[in-house]
N, C-alpha and C. Protein backbone atom coordinates (compact mmCIF):
# COMPACT_ATOMS: atom_id res chain seq x y z
N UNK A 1 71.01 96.18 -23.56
CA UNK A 1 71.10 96.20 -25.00
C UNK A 1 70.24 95.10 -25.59
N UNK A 2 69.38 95.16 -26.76
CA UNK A 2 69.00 94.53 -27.69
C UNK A 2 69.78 93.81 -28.35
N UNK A 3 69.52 92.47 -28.65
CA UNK A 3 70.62 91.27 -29.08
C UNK A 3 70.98 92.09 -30.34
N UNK A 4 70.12 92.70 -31.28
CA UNK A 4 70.70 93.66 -32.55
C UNK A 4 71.72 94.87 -32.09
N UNK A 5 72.34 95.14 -31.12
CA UNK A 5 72.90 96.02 -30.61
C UNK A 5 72.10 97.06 -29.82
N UNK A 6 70.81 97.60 -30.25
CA UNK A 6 70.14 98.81 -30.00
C UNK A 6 70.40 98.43 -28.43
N UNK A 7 70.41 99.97 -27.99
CA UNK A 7 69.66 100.00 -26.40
C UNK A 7 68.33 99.81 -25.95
N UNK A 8 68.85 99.72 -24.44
CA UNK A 8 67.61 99.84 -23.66
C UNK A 8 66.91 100.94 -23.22
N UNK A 9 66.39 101.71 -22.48
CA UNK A 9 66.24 102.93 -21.72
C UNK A 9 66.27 102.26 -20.26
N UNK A 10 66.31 103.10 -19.47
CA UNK A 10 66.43 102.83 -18.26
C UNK A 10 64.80 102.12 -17.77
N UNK A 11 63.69 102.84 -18.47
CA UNK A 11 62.08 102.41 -17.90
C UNK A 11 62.39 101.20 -18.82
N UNK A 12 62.50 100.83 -19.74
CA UNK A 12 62.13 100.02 -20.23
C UNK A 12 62.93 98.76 -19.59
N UNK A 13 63.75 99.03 -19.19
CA UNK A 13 64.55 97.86 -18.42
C UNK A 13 63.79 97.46 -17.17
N UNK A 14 63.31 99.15 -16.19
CA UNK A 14 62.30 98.72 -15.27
C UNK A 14 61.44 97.71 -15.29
N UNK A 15 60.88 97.81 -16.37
CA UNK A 15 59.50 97.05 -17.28
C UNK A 15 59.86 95.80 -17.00
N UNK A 16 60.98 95.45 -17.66
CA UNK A 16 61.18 94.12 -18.10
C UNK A 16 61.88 93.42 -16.84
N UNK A 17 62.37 94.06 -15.95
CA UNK A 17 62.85 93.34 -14.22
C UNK A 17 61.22 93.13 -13.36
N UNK A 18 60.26 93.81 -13.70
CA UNK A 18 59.23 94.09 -12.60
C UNK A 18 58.51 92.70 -13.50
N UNK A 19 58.63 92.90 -14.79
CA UNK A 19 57.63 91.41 -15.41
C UNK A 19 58.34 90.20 -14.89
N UNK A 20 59.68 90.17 -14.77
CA UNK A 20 60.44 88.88 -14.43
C UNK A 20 60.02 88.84 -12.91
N UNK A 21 60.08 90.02 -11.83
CA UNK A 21 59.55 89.70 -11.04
C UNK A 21 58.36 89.18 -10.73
N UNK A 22 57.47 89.31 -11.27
CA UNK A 22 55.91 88.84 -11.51
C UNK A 22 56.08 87.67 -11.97
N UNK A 23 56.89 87.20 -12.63
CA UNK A 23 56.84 85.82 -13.07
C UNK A 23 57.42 84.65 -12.05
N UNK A 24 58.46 85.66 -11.24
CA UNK A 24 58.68 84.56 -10.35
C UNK A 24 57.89 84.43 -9.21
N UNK A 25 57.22 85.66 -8.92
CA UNK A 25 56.40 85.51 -7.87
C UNK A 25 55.17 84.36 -8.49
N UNK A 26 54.50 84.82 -9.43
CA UNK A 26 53.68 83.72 -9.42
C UNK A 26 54.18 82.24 -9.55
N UNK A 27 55.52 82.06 -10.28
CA UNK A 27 55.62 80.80 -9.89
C UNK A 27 56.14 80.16 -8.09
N UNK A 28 56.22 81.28 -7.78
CA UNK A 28 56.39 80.78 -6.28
C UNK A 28 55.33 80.75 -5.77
N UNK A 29 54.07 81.71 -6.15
CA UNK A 29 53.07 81.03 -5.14
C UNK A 29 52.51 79.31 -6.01
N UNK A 30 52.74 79.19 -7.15
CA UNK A 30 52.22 78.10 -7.95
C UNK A 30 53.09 77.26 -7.43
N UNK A 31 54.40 77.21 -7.03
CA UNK A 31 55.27 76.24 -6.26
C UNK A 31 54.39 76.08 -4.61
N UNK A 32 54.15 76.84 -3.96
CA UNK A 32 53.91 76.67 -2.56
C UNK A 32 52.34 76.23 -3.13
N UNK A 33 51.76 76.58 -3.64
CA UNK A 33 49.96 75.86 -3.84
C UNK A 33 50.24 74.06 -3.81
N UNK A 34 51.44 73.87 -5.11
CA UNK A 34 52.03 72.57 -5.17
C UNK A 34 52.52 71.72 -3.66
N UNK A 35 53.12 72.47 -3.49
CA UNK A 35 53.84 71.74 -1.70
C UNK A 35 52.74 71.57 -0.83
N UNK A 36 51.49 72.79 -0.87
CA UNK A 36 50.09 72.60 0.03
C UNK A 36 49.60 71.10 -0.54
N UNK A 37 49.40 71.00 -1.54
CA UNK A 37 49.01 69.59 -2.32
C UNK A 37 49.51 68.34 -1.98
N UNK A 38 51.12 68.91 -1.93
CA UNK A 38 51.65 67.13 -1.89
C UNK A 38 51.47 67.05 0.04
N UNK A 39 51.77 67.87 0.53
CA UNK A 39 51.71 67.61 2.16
C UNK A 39 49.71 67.73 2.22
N UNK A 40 48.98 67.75 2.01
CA UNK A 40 47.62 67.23 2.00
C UNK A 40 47.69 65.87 1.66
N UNK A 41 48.18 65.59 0.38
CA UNK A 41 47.93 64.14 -0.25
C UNK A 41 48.72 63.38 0.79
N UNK A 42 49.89 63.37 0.83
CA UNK A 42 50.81 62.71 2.26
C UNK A 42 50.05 62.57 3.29
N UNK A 43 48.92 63.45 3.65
CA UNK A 43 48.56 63.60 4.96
C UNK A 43 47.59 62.45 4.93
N UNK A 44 46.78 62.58 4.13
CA UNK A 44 46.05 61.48 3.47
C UNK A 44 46.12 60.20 3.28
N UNK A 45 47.23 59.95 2.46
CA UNK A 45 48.12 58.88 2.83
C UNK A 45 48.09 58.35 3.72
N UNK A 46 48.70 58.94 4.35
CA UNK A 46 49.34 58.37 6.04
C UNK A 46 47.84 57.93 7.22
N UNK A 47 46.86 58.77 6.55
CA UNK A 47 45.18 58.48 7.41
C UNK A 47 45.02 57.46 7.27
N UNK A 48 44.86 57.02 5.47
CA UNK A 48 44.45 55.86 4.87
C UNK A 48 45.37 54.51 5.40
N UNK A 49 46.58 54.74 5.15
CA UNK A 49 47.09 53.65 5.49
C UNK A 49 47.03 53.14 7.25
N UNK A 50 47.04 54.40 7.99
CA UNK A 50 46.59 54.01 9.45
C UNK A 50 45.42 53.36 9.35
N UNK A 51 44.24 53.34 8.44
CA UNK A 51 43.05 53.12 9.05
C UNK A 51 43.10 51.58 8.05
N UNK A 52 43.35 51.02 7.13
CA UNK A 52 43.54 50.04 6.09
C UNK A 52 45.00 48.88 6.27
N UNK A 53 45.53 49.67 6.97
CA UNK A 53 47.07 49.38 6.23
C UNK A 53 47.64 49.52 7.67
N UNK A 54 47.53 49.24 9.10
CA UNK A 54 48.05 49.41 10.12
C UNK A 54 49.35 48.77 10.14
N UNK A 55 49.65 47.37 9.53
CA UNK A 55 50.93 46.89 9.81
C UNK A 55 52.11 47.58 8.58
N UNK A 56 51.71 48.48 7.91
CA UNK A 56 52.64 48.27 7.75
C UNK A 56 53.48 49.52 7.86
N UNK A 57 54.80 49.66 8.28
CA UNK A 57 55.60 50.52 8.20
C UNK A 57 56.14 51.13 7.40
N UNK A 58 57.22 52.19 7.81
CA UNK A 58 57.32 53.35 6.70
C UNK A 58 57.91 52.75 5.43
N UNK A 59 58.91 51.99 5.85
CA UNK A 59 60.04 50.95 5.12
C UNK A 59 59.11 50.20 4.08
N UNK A 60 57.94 50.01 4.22
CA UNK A 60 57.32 48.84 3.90
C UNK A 60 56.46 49.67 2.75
N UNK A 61 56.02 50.67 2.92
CA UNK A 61 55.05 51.95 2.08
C UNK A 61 55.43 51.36 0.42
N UNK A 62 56.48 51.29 0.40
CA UNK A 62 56.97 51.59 -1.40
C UNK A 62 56.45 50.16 -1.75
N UNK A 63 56.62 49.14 -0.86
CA UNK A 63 56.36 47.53 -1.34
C UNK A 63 54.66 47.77 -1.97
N UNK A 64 53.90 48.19 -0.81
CA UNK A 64 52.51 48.26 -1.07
C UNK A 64 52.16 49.20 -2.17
N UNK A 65 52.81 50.24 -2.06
CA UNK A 65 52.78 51.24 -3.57
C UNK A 65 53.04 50.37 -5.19
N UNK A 66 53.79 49.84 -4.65
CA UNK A 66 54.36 49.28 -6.14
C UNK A 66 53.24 48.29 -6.70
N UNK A 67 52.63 47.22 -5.30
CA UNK A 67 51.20 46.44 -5.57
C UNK A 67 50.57 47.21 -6.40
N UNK A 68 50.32 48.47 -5.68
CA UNK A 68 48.68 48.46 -6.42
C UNK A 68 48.88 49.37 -7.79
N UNK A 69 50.09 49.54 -8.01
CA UNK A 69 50.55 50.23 -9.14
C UNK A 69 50.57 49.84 -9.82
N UNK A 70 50.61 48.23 -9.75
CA UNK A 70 50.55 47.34 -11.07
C UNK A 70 49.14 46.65 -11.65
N UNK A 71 49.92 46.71 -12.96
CA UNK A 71 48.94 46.37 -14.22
C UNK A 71 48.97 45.11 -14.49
N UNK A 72 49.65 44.15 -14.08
CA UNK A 72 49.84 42.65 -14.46
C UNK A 72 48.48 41.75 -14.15
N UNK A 73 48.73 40.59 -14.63
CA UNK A 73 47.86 39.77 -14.95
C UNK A 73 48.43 38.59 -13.65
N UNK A 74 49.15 39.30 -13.16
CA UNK A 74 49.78 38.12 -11.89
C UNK A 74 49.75 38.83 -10.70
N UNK A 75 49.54 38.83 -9.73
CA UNK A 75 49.32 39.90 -8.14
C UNK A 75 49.99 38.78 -7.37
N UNK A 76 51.63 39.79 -7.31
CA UNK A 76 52.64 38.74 -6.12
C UNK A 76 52.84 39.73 -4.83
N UNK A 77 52.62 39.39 -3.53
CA UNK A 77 52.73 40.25 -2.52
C UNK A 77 52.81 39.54 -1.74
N UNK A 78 54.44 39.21 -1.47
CA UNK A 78 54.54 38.29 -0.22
C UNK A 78 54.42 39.32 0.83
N UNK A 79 54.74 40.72 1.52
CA UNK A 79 55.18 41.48 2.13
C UNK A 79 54.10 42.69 2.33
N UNK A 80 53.03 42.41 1.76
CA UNK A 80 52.05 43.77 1.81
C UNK A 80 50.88 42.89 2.82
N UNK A 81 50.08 43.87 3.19
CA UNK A 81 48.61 43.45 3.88
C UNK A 81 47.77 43.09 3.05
N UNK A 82 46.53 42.32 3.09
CA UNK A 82 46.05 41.93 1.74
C UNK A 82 44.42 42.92 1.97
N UNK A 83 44.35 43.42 3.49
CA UNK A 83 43.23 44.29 3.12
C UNK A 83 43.32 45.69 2.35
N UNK A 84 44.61 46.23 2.15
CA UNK A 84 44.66 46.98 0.85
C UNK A 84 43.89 46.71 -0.33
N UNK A 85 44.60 45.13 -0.58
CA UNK A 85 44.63 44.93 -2.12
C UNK A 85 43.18 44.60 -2.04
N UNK A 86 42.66 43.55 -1.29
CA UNK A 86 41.03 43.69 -1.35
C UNK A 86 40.42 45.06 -1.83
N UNK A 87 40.38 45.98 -1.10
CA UNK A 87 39.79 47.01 -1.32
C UNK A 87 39.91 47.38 -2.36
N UNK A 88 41.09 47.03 -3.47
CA UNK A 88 41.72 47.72 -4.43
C UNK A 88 40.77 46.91 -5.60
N UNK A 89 40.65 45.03 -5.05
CA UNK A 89 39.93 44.45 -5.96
C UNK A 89 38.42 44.98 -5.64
N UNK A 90 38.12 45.37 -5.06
CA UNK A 90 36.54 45.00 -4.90
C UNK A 90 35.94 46.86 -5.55
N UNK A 91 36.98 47.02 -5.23
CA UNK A 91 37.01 49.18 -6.19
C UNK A 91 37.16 48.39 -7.95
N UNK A 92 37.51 47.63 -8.02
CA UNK A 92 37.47 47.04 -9.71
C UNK A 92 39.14 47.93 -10.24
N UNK A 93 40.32 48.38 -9.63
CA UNK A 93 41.20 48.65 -9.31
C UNK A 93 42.24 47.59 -10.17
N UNK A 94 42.24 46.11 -10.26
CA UNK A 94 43.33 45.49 -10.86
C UNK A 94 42.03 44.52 -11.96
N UNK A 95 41.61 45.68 -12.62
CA UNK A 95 41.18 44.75 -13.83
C UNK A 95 41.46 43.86 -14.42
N UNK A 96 43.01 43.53 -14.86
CA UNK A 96 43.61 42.57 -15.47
C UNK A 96 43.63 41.35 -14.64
N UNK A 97 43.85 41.34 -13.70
CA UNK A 97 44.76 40.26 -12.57
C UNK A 97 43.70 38.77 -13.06
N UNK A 98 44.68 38.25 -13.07
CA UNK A 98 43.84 36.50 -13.12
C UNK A 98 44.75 35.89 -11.97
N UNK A 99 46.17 36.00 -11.25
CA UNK A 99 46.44 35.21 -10.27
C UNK A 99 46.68 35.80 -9.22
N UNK A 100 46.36 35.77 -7.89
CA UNK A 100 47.25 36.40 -6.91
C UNK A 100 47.73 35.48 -5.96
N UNK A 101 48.85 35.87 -5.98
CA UNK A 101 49.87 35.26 -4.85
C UNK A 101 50.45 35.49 -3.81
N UNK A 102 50.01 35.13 -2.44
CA UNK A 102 50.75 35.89 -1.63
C UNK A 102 50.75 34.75 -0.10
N UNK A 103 52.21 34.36 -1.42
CA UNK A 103 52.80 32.93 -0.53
C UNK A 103 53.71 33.36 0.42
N UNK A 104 53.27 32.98 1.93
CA UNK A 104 54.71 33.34 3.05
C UNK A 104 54.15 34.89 3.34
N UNK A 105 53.09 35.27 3.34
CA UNK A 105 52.60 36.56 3.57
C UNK A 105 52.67 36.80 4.81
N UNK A 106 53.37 37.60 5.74
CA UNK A 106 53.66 37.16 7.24
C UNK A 106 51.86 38.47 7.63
N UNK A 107 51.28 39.19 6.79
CA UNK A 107 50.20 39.67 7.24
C UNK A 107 48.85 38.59 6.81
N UNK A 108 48.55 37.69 6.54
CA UNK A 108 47.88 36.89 5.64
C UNK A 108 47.25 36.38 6.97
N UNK A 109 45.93 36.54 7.73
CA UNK A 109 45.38 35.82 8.51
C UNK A 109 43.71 35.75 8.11
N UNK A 110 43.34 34.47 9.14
CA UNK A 110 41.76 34.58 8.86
C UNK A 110 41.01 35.61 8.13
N UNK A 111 40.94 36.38 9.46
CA UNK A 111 39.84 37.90 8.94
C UNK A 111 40.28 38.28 7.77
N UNK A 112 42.25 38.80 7.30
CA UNK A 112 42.15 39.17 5.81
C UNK A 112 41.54 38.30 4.43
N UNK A 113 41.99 36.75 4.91
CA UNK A 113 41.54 35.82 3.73
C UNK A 113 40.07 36.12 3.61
N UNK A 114 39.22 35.96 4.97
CA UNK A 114 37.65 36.16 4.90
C UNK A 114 36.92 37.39 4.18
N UNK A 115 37.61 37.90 4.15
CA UNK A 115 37.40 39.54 3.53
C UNK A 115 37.00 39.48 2.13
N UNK A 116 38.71 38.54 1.91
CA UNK A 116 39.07 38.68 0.10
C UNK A 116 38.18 37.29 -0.36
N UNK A 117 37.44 36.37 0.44
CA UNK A 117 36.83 35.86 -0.21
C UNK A 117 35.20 36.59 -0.06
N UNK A 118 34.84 37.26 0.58
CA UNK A 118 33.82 37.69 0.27
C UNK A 118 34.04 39.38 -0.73
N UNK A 119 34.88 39.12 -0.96
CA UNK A 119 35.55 40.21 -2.25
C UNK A 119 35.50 39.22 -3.73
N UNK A 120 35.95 38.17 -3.33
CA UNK A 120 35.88 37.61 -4.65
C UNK A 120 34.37 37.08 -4.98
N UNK A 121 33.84 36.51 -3.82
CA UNK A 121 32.60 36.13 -3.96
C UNK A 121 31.30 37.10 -4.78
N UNK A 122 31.55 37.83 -4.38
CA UNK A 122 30.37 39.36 -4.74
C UNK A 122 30.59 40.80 -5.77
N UNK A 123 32.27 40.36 -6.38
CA UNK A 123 32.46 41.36 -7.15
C UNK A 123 32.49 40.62 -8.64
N UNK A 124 31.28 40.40 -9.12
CA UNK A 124 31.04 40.24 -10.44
C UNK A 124 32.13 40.26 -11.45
N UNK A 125 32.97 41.34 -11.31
CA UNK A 125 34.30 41.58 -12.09
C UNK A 125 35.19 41.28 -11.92
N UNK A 126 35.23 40.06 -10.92
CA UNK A 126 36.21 39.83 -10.46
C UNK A 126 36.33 37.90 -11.11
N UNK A 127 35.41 37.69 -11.95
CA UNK A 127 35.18 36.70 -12.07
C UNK A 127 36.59 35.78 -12.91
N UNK A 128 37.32 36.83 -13.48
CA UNK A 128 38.67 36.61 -14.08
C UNK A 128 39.79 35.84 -13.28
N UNK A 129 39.64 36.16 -11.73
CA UNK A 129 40.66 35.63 -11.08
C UNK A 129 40.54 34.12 -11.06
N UNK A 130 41.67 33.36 -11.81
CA UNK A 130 41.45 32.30 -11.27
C UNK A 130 42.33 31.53 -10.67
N UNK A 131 43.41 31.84 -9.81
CA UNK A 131 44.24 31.19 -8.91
C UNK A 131 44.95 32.05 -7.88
N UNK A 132 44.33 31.53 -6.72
CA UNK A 132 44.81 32.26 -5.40
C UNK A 132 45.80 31.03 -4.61
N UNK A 133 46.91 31.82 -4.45
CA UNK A 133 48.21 31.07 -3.75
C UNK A 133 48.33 31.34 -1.82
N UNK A 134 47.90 31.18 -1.07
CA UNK A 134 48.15 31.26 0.35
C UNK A 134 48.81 30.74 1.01
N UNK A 135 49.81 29.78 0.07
CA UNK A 135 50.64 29.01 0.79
C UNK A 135 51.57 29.70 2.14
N UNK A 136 52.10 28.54 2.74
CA UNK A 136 52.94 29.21 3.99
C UNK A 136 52.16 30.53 5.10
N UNK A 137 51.24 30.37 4.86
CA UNK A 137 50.52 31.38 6.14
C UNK A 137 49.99 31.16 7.21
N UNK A 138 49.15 32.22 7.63
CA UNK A 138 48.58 31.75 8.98
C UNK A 138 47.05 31.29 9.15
N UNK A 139 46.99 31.30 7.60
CA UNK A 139 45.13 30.82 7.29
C UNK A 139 45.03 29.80 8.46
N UNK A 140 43.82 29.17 8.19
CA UNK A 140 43.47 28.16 9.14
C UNK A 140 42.12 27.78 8.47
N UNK A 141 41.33 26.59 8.81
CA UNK A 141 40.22 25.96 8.60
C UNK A 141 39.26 27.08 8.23
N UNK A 142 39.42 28.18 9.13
CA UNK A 142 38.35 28.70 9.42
C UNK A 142 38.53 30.05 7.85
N UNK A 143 39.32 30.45 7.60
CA UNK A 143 39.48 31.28 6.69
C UNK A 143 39.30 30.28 5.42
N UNK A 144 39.66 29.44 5.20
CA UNK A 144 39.71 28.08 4.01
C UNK A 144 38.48 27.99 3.95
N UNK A 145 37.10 27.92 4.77
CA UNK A 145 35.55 27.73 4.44
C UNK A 145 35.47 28.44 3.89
N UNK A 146 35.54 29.96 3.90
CA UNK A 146 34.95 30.82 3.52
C UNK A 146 34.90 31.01 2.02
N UNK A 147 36.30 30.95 1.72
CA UNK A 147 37.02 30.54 0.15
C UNK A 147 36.35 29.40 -0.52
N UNK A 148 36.13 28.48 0.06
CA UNK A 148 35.22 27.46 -0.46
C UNK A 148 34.21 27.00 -0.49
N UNK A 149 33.04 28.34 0.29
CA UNK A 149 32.27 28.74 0.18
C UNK A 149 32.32 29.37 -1.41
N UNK A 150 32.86 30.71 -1.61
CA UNK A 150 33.16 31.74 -2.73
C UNK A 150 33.01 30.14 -3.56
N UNK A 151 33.85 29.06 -3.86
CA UNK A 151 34.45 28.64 -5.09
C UNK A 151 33.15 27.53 -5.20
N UNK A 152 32.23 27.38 -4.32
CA UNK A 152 31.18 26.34 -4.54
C UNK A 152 29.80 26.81 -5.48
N UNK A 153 29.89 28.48 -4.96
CA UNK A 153 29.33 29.29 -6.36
C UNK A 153 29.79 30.00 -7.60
N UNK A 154 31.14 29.55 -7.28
CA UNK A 154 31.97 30.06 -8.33
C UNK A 154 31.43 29.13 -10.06
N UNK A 155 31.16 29.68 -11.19
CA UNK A 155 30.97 29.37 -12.42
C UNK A 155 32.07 29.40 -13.00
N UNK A 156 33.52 29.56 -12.79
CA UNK A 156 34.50 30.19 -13.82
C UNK A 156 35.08 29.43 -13.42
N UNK A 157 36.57 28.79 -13.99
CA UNK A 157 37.38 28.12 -13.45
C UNK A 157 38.37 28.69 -12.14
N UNK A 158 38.78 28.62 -11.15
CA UNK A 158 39.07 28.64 -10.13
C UNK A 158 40.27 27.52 -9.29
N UNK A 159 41.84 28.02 -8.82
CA UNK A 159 42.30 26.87 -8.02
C UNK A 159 42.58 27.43 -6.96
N UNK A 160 42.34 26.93 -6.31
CA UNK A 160 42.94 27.66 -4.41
C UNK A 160 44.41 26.51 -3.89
N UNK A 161 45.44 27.26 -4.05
CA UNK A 161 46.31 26.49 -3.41
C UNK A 161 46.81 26.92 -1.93
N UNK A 162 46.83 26.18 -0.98
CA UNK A 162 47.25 26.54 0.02
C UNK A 162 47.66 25.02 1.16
N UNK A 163 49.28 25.34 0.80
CA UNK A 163 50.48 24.26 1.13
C UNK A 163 51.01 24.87 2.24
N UNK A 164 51.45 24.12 3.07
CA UNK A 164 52.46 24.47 4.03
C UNK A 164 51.62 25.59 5.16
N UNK A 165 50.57 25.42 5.48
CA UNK A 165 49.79 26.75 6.39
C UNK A 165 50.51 26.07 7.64
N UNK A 166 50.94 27.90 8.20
CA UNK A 166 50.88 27.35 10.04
C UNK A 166 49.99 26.64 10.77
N UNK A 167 50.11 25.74 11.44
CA UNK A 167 48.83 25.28 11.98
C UNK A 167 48.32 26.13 13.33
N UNK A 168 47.06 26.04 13.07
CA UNK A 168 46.25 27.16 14.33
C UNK A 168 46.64 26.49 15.46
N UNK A 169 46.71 27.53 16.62
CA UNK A 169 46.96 27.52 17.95
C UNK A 169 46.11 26.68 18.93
N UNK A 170 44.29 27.28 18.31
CA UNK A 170 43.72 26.68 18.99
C UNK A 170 42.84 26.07 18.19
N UNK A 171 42.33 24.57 19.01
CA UNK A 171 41.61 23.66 17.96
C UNK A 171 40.59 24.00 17.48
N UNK A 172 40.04 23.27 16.48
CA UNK A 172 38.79 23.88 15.78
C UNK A 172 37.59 23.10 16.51
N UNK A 173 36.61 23.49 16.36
CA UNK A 173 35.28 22.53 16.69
C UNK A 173 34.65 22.20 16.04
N UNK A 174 34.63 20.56 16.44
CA UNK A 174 33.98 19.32 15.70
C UNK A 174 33.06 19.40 14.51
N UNK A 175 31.94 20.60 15.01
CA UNK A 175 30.95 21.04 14.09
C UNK A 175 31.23 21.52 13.29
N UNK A 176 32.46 22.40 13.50
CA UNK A 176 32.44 23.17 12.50
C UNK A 176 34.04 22.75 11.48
N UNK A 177 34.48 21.57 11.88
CA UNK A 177 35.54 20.64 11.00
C UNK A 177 34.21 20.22 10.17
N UNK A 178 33.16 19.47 10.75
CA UNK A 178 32.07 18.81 9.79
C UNK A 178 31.73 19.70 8.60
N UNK A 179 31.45 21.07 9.07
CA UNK A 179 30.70 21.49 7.82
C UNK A 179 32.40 21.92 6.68
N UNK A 180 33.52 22.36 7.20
CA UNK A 180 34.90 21.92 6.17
C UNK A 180 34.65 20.99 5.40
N UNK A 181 34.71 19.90 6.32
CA UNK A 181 34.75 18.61 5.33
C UNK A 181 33.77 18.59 3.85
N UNK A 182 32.44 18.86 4.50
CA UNK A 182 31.35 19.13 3.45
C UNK A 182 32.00 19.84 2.74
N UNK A 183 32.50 20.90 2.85
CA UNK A 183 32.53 22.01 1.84
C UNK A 183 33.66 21.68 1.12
N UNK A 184 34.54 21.38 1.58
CA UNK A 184 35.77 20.23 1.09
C UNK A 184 35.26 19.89 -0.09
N UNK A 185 34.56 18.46 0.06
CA UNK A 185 33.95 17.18 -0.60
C UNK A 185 33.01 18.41 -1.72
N UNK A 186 32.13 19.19 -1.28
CA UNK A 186 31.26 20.18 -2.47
C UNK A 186 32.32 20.48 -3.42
N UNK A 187 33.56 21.07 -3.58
CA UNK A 187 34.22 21.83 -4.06
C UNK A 187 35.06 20.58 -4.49
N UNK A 188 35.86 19.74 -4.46
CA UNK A 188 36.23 18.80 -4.86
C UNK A 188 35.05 18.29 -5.74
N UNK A 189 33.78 18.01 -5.67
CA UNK A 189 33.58 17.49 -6.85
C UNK A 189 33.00 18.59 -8.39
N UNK A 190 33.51 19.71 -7.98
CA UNK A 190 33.27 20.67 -9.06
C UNK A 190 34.40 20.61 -10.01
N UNK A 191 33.58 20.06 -11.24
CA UNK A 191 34.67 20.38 -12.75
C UNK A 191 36.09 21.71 -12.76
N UNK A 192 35.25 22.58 -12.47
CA UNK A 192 35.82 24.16 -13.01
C UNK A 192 36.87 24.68 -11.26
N UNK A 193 36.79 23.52 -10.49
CA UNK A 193 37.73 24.39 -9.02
C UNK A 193 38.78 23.15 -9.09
N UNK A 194 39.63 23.78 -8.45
CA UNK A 194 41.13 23.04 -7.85
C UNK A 194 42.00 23.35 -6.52
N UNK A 195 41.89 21.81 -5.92
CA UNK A 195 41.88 22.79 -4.72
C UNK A 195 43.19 21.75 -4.33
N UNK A 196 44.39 22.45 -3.79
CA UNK A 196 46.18 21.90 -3.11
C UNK A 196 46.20 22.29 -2.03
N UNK A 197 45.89 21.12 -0.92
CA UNK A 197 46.01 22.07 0.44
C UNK A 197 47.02 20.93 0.80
């Protein structure tokens, strides 16, 4: 029946079950096209982060999601890998950010710091950042040059704090404490850097 009372006919009811069927069929294949999508993108996911993102686990996924999701003017990640977020800075990815912090970072070693300073060093747009926190990690001498390398051509104001580092396992060599020191003493006497180790 017609909400005004009138009837239906029997075809015309046909009509109108075979269109509802058509409607759900297409939204079921438009549902399963959707599910092909999200299990591609997942799949994807899961590549990327194997090949970028090895430490971290499933548990751990939402911490690193939430990083690079943000819009702030502050980048805190005690708990994520920092060659993500590199990649994320050097893609021009956290436009805003002026601090990042990632004090007690139990992934935070040489090679990642070396990375993100030749990320900060060479991405023009990145010239905004000006305070990196490494405290409590596993940096070492050798990741600390590199950074103070970046901050000896750095023009912008700039502080590198890094308190409380594990100390390296194995010692450094002589030569290459000498050229620290230099780079030390370079960067210490620049107006625009600050450096808390």
């Amino acid at each position: 029946m017609y909400g005004d009372g009138d009837r239906k006919t029997i075809s015309e009811l046909r009509r109108d079950a075979a269109a509802v069927q058509r409607r759900i069929l297409d939204q079921t294949v438009q549902l399963q096209r959707v599910q092909n999508a999200t299990a591609r993108a997942r799949s994807l996911i899961d590549q990327l982060l194997r090949l970028f993102a090895t430490e971290v686990k499933e548990n751990d996924r939402d911490a690193l999601f939430a990083v690079l999701a943000s819009i702030s003017e502050d980048l805190d990640f005690s708990n994520v890998p920092l060659i993500p977020i590199a990649i994320a800075l050097a893609n021009d990815h956290f436009s805003n950010v002026k601090r990042i912090r990632a004090v007690r970072n139990r992934f935070l070693d040489d090679n990642s710091v070396i990375f993100l300073a030749h990320v900060l060093r060479f991405s023009p747009s990145l010239s905004q950042v000006e305070l990196l926190d490494i405290s409590g990690t596993r940096v070492t001498e050798k990741g600390l040059f590199f950074l103070l390398e970046m901050m000896e051509e750095r023009e912008t104001p700039f502080a590198l704090i890094a308190k409380d580092r594990v100390p390296a396992e194995i010692p450094v060599a002589v030569e290459f404490m000498q050229k620290y020191q230099l780079a030390l003493r370079k960067v210490g006497r620049k107006s625009n850097c600050k450096l808390t180790l």
